[in-house]
C-alpha atoms as a PDB file:
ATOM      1  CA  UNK A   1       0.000   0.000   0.000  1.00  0.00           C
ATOM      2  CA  UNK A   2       1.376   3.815  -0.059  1.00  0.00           C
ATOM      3  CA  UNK A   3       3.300   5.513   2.607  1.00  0.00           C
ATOM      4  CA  UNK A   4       0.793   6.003   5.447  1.00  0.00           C
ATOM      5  CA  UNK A   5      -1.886   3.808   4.510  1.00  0.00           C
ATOM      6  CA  UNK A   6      -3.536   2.351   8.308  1.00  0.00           C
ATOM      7  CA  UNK A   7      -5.817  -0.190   6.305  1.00  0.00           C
ATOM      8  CA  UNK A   8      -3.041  -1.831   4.470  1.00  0.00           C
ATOM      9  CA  UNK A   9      -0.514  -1.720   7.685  1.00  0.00           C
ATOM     10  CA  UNK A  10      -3.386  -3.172  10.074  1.00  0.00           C
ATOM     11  CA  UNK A  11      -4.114  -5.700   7.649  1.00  0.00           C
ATOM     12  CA  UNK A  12      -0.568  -6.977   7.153  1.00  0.00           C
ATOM     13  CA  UNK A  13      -0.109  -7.172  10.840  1.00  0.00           C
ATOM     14  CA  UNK A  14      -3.223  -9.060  11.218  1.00  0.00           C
ATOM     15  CA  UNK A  15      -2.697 -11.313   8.783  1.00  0.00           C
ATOM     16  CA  UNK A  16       0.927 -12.143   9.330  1.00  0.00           C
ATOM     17  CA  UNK A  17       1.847 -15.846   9.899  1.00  0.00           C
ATOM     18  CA  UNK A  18       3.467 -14.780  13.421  1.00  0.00           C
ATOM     19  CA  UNK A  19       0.534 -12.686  14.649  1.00  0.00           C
ATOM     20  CA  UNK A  20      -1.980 -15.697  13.855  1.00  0.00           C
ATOM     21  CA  UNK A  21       0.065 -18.476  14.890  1.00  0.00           C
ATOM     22  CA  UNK A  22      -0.832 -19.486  18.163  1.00  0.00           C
ATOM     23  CA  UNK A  23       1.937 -21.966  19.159  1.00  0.00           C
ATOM     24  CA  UNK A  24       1.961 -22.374  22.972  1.00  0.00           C
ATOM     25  CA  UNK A  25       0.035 -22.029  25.514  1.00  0.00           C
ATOM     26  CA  UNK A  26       1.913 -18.646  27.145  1.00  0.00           C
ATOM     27  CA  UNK A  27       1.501 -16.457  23.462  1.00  0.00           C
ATOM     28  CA  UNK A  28       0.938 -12.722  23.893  1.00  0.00           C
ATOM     29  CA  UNK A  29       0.520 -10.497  26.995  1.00  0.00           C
ATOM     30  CA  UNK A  30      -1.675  -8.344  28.568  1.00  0.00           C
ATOM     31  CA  UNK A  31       0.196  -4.858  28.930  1.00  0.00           C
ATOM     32  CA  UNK A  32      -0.892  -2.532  32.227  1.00  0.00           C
ATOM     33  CA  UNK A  33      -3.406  -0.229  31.169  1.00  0.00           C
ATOM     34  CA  UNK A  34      -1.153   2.911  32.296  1.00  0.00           C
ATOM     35  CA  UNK A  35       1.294   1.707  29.825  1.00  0.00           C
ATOM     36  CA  UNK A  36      -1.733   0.792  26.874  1.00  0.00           C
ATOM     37  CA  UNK A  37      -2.880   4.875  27.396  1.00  0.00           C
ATOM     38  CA  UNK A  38       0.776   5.991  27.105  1.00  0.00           C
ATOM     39  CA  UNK A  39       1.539   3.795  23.977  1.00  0.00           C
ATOM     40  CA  UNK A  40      -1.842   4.648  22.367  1.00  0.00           C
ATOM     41  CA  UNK A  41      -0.717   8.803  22.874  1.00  0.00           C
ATOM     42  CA  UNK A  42       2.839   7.835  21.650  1.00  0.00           C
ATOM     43  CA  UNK A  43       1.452   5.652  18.479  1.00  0.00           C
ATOM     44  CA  UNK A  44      -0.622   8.850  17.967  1.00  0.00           C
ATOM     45  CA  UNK A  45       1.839  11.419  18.433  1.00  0.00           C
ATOM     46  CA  UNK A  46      -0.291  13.045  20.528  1.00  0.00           C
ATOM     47  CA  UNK A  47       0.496  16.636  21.321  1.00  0.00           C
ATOM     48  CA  UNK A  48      -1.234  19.401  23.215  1.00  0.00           C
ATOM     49  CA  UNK A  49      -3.124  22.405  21.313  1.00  0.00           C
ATOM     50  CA  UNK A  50      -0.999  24.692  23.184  1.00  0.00           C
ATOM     51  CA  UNK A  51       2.158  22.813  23.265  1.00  0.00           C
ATOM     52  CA  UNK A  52       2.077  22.632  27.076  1.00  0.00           C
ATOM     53  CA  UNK A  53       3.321  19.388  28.936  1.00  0.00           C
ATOM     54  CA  UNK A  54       0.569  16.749  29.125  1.00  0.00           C
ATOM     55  CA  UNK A  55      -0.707  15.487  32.281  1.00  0.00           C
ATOM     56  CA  UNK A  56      -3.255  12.705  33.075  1.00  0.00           C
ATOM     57  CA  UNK A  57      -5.578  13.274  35.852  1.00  0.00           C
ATOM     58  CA  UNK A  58      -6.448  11.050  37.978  1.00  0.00           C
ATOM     59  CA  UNK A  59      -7.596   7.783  36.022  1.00  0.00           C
ATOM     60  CA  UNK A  60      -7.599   5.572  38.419  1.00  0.00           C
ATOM     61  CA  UNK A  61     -11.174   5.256  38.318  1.00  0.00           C
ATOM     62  CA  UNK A  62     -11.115   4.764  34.704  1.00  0.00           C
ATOM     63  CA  UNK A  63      -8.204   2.388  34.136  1.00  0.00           C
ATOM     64  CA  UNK A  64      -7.519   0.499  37.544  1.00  0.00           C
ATOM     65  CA  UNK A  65      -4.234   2.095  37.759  1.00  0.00           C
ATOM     66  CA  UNK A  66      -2.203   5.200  38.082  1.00  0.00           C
ATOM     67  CA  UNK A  67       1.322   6.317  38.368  1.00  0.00           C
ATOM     68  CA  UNK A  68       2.982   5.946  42.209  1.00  0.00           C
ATOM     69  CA  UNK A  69      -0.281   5.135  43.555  1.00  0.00           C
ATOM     70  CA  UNK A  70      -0.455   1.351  43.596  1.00  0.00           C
ATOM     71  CA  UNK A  71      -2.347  -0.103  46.980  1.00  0.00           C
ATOM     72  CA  UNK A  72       1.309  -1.332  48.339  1.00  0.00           C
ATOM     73  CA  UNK A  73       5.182  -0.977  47.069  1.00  0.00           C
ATOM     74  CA  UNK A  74       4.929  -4.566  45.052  1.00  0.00           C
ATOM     75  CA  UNK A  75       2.631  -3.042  42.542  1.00  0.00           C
ATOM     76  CA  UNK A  76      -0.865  -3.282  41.650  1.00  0.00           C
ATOM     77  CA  UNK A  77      -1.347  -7.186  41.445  1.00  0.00           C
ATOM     78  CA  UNK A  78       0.374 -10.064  42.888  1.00  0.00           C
ATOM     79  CA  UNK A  79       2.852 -11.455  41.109  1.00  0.00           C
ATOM     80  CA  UNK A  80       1.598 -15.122  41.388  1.00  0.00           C
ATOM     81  CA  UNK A  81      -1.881 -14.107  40.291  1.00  0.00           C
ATOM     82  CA  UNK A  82      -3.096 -16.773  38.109  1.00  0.00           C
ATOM     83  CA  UNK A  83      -6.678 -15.707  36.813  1.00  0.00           C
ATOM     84  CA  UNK A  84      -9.658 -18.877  36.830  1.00  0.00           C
ATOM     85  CA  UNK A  85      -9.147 -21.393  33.963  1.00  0.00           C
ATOM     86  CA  UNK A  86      -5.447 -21.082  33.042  1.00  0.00           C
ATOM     87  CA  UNK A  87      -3.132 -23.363  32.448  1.00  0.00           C
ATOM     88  CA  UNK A  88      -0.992 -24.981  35.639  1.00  0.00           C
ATOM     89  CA  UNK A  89       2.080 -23.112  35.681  1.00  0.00           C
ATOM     90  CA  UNK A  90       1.246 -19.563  34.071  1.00  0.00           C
ATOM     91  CA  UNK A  91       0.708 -17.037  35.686  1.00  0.00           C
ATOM     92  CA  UNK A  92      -0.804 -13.638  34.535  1.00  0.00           C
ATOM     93  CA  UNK A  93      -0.497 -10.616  37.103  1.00  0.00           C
ATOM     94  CA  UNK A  94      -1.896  -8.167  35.306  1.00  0.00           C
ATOM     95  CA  UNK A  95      -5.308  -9.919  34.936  1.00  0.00           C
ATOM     96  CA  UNK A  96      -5.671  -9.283  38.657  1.00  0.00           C
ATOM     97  CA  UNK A  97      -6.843  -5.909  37.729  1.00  0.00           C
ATOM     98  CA  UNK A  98      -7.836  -6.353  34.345  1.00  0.00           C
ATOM     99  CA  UNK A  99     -12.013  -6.473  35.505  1.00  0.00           C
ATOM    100  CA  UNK A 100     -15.235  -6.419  33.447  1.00  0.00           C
ATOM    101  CA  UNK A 101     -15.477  -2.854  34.798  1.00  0.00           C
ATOM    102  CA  UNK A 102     -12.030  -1.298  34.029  1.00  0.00           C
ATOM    103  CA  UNK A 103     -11.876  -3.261  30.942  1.00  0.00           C
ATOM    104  CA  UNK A 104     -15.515  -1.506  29.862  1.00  0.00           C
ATOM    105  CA  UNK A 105     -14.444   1.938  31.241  1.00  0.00           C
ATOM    106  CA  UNK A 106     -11.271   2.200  29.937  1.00  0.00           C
ATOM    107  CA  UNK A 107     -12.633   1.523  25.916  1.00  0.00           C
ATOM    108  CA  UNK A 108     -14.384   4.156  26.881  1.00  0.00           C
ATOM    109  CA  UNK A 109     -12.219   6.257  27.611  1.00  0.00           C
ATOM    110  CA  UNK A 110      -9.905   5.924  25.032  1.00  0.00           C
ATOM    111  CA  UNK A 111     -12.826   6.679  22.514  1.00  0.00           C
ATOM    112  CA  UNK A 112     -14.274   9.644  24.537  1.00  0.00           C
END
């Protein structure tokens, strides 16, 4: 496709033998929602009107997570969180806040 063509670029992602290969168990990650806002503004090149530095409000609400505020210092999960149904062995700490709710809210905030 030409130079800055999303349809063709999602496509060929999508469809490439890697991405639809599922060959273990353990494929792909969840990333922390903090980190899935700041790569969606990055991916965007997101920059403020008035060229002032950008700071997020408290989403905590929103997205289950905000910077230097997790519950204790280990973070906001445990590390040996293993969500219902997976495999023995895996674990998957950032399900632990990964909820119906905050998954629902924060789709809506990224499109709001």
């Amino acid at each position: 496709g030409a130079y800055g063509d999303l349809k063709a670029t999602t496509v060929a992602v999508l469809m490439h033998s890697e991405a639809r290969a599922q060959t273990t168990e353990s494929n792909g990650a969840l990333r922390e929602p903090y980190l899935k806002v700041i790569h969606l503004m990055r991916s965007m090149e997101y920059q403020d009107e008035a060229n002032r530095p950008i700071f997020l409000r408290n989403i905590i609400e929103a997205i289950g997570q905000f910077p230097y505020a997790s519950p204790t210092v280990f973070n906001f999960y445990l590390p040996e969180f293993r969500p219902e149904d997976f495999p023995e062995g895996l674990v998957a700490p950032e399900f632990q806040i990964f909820t119906p709710p905050n998954a629902l809210a924060f789709a809506n905030g990224m499109v709001s």
